[in-house]
PDB file of N, CA and C in Angstrom:
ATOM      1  N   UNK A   1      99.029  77.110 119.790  1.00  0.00           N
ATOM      2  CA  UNK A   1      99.282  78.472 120.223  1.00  0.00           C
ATOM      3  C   UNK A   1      97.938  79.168 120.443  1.00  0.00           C
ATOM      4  N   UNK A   2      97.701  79.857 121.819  1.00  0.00           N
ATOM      5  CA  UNK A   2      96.916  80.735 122.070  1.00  0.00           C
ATOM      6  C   UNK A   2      96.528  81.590 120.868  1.00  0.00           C
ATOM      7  N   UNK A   3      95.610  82.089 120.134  1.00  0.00           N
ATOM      8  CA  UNK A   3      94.852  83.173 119.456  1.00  0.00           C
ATOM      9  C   UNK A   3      94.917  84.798 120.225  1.00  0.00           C
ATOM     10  N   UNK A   4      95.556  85.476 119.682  1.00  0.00           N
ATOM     11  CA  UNK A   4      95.927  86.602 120.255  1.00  0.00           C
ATOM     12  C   UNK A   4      94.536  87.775 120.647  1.00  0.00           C
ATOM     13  N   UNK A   5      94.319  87.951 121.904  1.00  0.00           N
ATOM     14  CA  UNK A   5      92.919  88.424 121.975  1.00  0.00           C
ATOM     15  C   UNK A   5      93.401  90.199 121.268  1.00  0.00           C
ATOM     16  N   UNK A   6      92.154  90.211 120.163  1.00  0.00           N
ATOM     17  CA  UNK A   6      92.112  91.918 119.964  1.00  0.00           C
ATOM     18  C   UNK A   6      90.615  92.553 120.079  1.00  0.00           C
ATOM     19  N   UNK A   7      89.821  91.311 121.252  1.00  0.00           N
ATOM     20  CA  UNK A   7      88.707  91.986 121.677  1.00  0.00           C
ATOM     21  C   UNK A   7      88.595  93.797 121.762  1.00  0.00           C
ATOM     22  N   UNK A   8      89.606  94.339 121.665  1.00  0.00           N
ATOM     23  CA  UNK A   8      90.136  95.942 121.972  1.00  0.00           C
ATOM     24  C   UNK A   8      90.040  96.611 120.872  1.00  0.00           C
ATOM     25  N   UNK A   9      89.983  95.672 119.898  1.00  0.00           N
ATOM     26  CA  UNK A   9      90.002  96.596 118.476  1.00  0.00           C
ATOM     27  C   UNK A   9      88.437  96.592 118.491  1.00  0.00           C
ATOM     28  N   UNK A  10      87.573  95.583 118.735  1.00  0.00           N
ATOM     29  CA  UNK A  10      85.704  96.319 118.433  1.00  0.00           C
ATOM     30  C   UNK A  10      85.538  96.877 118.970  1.00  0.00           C
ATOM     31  N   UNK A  11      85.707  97.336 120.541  1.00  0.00           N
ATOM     32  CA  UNK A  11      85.460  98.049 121.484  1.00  0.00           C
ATOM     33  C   UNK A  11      85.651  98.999 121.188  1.00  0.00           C
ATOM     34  N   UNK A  12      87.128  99.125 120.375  1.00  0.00           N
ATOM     35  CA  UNK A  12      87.312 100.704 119.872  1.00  0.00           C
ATOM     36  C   UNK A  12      86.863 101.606 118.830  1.00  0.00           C
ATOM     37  N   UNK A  13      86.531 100.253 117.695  1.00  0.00           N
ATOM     38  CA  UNK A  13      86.239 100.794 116.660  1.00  0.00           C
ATOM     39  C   UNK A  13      85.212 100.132 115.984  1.00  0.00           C
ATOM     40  N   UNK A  14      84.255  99.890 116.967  1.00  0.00           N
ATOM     41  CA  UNK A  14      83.110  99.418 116.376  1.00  0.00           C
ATOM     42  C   UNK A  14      82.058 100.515 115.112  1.00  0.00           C
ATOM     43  N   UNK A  15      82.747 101.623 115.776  1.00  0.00           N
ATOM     44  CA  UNK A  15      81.967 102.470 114.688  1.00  0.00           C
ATOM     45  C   UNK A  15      82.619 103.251 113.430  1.00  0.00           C
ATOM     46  N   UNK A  16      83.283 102.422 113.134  1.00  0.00           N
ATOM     47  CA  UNK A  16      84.538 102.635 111.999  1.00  0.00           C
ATOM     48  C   UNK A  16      84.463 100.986 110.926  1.00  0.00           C
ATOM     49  N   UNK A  17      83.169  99.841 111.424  1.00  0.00           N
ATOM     50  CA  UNK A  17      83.438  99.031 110.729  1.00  0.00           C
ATOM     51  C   UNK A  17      82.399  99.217 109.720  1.00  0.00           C
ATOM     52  N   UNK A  18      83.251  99.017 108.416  1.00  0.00           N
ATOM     53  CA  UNK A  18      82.508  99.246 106.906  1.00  0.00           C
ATOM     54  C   UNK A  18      82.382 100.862 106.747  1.00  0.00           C
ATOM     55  N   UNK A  19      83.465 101.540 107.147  1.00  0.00           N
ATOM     56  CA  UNK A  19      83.441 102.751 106.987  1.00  0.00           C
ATOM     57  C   UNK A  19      84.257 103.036 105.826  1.00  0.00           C
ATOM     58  N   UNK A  20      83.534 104.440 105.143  1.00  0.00           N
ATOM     59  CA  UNK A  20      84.437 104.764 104.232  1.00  0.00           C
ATOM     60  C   UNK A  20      85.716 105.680 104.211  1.00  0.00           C
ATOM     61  N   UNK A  21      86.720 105.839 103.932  1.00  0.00           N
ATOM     62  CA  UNK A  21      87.965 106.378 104.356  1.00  0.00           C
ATOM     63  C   UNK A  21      88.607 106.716 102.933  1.00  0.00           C
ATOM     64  N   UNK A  22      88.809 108.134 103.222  1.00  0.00           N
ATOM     65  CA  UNK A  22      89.787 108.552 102.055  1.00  0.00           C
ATOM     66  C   UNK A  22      90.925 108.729 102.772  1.00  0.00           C
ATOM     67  N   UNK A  23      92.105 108.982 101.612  1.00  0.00           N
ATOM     68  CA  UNK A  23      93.059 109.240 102.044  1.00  0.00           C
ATOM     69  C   UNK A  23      93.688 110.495 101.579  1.00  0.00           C
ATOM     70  N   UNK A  24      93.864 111.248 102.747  1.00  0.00           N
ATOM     71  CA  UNK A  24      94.307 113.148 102.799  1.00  0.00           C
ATOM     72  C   UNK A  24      95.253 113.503 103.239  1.00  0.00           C
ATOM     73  N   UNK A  25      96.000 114.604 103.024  1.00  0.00           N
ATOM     74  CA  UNK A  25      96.322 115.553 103.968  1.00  0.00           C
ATOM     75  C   UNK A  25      95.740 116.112 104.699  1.00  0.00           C
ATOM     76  N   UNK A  26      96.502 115.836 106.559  1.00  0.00           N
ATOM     77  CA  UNK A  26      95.427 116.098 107.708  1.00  0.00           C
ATOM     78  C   UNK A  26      95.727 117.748 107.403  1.00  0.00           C
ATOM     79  N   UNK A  27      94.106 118.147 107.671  1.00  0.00           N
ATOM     80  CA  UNK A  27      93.695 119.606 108.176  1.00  0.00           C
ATOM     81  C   UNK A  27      92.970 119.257 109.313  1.00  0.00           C
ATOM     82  N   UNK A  28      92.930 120.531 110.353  1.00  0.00           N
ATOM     83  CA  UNK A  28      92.108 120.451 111.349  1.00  0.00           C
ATOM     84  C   UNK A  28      90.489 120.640 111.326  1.00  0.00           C
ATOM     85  N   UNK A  29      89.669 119.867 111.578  1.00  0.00           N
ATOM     86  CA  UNK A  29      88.193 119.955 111.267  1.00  0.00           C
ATOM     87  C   UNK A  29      88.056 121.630 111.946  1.00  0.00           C
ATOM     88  N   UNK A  30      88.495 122.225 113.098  1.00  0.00           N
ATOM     89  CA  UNK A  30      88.022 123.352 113.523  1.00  0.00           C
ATOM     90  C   UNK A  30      89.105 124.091 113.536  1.00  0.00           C
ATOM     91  N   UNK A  31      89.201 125.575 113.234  1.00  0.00           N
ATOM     92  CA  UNK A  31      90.823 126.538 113.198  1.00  0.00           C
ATOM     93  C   UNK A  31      90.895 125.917 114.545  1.00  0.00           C
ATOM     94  N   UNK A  32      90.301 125.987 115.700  1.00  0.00           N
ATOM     95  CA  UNK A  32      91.648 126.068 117.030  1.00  0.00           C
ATOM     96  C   UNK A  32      91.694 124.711 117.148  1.00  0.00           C
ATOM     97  N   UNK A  33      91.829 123.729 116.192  1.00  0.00           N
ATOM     98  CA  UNK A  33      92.449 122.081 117.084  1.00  0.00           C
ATOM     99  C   UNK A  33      93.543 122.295 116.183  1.00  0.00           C
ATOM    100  N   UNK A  34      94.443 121.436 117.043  1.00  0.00           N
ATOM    101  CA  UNK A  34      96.598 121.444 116.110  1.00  0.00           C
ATOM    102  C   UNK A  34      96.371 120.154 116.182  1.00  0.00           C
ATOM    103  N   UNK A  35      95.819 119.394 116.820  1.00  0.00           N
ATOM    104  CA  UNK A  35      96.316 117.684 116.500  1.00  0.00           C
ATOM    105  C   UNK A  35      95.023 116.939 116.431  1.00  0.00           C
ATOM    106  N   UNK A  36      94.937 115.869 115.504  1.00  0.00           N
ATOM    107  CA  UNK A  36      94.097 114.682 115.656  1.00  0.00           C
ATOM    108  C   UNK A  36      94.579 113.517 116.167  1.00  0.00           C
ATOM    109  N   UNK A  37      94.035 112.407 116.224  1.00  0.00           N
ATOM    110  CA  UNK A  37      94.955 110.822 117.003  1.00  0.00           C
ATOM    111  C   UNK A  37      94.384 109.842 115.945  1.00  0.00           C
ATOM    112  N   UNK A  38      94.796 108.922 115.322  1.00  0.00           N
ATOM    113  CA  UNK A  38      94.218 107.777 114.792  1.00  0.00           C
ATOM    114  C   UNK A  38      93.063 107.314 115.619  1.00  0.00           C
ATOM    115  N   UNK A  39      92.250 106.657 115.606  1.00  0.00           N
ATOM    116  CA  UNK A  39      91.088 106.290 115.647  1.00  0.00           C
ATOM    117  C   UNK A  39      91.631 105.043 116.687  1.00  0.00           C
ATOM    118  N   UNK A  40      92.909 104.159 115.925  1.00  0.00           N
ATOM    119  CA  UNK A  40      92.801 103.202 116.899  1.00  0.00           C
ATOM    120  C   UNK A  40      94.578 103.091 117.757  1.00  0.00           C
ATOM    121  N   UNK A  41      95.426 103.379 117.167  1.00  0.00           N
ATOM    122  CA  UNK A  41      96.946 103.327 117.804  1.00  0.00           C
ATOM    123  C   UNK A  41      96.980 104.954 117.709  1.00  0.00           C
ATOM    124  N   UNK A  42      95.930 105.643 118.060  1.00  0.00           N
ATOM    125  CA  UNK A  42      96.814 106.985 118.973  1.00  0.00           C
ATOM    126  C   UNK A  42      97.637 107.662 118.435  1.00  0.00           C
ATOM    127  N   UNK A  43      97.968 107.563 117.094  1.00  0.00           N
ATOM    128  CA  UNK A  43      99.557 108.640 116.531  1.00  0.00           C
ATOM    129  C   UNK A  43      99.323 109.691 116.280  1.00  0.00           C
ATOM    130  N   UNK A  44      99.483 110.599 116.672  1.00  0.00           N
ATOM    131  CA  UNK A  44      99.114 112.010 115.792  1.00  0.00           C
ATOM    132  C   UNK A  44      99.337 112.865 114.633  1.00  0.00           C
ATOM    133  N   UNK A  45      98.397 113.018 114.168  1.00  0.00           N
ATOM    134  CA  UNK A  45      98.560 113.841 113.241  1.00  0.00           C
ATOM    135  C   UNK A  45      98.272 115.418 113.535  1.00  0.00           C
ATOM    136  N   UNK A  46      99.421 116.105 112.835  1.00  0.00           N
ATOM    137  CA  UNK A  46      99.351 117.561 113.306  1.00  0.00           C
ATOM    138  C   UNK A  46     100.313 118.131 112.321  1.00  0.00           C
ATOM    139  N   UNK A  47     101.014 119.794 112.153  1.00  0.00           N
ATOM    140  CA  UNK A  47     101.549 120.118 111.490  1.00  0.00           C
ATOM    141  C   UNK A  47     102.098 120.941 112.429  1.00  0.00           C
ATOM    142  N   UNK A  48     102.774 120.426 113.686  1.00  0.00           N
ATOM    143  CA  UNK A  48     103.671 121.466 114.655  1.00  0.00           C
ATOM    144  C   UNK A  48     104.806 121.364 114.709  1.00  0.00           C
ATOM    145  N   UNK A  49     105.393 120.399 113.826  1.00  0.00           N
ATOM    146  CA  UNK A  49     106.666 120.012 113.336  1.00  0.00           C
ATOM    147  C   UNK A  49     107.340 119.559 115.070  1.00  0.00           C
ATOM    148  N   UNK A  50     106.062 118.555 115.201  1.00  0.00           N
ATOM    149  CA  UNK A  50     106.865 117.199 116.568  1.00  0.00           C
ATOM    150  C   UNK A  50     107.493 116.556 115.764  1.00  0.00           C
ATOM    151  N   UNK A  51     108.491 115.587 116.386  1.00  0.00           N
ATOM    152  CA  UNK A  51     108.713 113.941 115.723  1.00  0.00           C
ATOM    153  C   UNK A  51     107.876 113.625 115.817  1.00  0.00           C
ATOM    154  N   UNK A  52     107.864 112.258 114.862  1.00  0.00           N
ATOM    155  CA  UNK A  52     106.781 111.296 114.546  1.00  0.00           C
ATOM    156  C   UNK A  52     105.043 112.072 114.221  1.00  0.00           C
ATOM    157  N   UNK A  53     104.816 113.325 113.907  1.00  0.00           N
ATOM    158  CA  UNK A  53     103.692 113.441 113.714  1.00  0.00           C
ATOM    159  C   UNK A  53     103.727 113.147 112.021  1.00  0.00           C
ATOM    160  N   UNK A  54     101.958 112.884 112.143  1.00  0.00           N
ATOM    161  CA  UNK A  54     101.362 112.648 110.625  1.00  0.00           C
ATOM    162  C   UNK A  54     101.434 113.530 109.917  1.00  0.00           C
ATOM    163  N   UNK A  55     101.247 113.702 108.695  1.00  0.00           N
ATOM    164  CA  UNK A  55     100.761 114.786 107.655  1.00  0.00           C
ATOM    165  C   UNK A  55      99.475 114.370 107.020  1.00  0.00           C
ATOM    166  N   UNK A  56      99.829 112.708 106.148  1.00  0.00           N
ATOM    167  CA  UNK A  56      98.550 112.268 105.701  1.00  0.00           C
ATOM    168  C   UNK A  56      98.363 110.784 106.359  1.00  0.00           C
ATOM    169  N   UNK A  57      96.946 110.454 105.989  1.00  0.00           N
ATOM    170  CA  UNK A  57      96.309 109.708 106.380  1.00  0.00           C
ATOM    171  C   UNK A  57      94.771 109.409 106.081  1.00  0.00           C
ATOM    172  N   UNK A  58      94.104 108.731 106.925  1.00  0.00           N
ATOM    173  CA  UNK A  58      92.427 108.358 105.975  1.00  0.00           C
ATOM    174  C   UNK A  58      91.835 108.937 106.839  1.00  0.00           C
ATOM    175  N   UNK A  59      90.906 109.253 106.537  1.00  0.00           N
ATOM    176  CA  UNK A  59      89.442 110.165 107.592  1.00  0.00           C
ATOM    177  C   UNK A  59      88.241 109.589 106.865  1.00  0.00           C
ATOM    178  N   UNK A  60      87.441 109.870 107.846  1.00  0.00           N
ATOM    179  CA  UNK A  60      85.954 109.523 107.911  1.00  0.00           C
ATOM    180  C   UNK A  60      85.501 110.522 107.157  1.00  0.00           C
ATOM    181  N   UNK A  61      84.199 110.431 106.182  1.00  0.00           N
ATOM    182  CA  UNK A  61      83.899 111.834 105.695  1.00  0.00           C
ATOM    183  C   UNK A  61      83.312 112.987 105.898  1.00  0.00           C
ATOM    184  N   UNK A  62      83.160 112.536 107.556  1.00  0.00           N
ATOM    185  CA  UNK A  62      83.106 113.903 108.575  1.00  0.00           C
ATOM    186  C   UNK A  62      84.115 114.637 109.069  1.00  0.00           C
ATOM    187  N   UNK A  63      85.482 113.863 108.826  1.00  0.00           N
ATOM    188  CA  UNK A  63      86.741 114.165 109.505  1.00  0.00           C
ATOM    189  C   UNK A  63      86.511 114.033 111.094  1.00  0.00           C
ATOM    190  N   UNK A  64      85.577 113.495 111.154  1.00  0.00           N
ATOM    191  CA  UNK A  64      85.852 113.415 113.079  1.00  0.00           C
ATOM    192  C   UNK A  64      86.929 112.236 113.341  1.00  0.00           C
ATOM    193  N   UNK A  65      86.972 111.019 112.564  1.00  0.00           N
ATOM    194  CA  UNK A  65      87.969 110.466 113.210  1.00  0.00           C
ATOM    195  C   UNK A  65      89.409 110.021 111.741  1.00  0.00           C
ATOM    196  N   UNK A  66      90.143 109.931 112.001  1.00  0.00           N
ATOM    197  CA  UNK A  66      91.212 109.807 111.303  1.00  0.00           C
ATOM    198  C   UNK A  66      92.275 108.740 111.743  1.00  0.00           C
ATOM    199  N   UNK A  67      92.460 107.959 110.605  1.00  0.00           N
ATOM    200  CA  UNK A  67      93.486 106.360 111.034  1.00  0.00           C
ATOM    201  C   UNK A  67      94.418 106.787 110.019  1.00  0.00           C
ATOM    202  N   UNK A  68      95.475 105.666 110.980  1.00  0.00           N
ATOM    203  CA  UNK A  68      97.073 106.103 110.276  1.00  0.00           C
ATOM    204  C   UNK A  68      97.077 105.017 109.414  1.00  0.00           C
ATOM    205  N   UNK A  69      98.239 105.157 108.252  1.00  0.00           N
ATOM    206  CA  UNK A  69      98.446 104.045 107.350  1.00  0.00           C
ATOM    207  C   UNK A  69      98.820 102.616 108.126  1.00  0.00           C
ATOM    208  N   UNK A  70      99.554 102.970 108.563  1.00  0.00           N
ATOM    209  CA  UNK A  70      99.555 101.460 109.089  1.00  0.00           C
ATOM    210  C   UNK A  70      98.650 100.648 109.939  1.00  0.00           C
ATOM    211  N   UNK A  71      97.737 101.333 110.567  1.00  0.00           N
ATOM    212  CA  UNK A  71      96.254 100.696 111.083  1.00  0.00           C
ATOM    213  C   UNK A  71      95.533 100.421 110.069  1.00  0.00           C
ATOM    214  N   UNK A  72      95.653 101.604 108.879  1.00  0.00           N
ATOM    215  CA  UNK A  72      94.538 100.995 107.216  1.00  0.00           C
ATOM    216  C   UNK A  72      95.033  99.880 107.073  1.00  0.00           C
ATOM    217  N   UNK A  73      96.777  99.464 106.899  1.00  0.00           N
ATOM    218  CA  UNK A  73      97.248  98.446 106.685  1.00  0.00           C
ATOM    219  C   UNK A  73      96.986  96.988 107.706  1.00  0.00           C
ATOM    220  N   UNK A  74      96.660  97.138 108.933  1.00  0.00           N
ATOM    221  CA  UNK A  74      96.669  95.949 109.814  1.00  0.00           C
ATOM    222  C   UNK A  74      95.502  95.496 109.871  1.00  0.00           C
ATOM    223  N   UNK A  75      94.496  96.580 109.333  1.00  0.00           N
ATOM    224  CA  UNK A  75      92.899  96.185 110.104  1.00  0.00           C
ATOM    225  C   UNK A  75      92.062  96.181 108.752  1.00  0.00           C
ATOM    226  N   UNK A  76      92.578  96.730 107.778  1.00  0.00           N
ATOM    227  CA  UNK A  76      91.676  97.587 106.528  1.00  0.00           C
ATOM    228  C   UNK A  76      90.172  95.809 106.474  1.00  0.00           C
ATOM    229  N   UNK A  77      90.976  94.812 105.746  1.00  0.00           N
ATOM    230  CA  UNK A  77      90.469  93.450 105.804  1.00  0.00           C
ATOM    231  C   UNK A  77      89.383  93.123 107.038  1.00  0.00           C
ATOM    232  N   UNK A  78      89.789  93.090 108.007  1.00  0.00           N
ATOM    233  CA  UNK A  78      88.807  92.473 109.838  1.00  0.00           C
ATOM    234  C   UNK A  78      87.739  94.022 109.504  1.00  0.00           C
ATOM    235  N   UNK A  79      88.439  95.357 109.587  1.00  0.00           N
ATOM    236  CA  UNK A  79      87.091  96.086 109.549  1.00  0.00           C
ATOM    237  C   UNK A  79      86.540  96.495 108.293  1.00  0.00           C
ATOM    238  N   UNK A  80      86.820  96.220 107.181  1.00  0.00           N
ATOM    239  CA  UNK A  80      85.627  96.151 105.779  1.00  0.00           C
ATOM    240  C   UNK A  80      85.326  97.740 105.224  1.00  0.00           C
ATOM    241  N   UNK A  81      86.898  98.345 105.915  1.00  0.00           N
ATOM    242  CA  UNK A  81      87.249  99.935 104.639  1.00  0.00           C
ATOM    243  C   UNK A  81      86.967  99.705 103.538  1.00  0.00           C
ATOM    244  N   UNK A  82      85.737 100.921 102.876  1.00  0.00           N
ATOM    245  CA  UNK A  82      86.199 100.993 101.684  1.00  0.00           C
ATOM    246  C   UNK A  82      87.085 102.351 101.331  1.00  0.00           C
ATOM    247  N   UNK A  83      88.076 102.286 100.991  1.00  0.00           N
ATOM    248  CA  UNK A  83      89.320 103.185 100.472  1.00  0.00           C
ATOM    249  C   UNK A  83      89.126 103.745  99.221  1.00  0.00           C
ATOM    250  N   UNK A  84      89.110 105.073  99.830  1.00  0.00           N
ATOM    251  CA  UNK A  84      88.927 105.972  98.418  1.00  0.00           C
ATOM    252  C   UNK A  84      90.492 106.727  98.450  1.00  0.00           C
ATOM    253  N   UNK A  85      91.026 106.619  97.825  1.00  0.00           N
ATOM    254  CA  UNK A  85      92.556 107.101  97.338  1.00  0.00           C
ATOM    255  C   UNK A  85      92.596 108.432  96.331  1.00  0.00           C
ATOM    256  N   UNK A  86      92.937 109.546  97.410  1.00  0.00           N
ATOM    257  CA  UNK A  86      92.616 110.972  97.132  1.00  0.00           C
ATOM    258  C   UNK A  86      93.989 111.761  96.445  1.00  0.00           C
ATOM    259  N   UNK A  87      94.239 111.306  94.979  1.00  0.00           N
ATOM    260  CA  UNK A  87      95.303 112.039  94.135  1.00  0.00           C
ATOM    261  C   UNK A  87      95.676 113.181  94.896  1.00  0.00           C
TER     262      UNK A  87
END
C-alpha cells in the first residue's frame, strides 16, 4: 500500500514543530477579532454561538495560532508538542 502523502502538514505547520501549547478557553488575542481557525484543519473557534464552533483548545503562547483537540490528537507525536494542560 501506497504511504499516504501529508507533505501538507510541514508546509503548514512547519512553525508549530516542537511548539509549546497550552490548553484554554479561546479568547480573542484583539477586542475586534470573533473567530480564530486551528492552525492546521481550519475549525473555528469563536463564541457566536455557530454550530460546530470551538470554545477550548491549545494556543501558542502568543495566542497567534490555535489547534483543535483533535489535530493535538492526530499530530501531537510527528510535530513534538509539548502540552501544558491549563486546570
Amino acid at each position: 500500500m501506497a504511504e499516504k502523502d501529508n507533505g501538507w502538514l510541514t508546509d503548514q505547520a512547519d512553525h508549530l514543530i516542537g511548539a509549546a501549547l497550552t490548553r484554554s478557553e479561546w479568547t480573542p488575542l484583539h477586542p475586534a477579532d470573533d473567530h480564530d481557525h486551528c492552525a492546521l484543519c481550519w475549525a473555528k473557534f469563536s463564541k457566536l454561538g455557530l454550530p460546530d464552533e470551538l470554545h477550548v483548545g491549545w494556543r501558542t503562547a502568543d495566542q497567534r495560532y490555535w489547534v483543535c483537540q483533535q489535530c493535538v490528537d492526530d499530530f501531537n507525536v510527528r510535530l513534538q508538542w509539548i502540552l501544558h494542560d491549563n486546570p
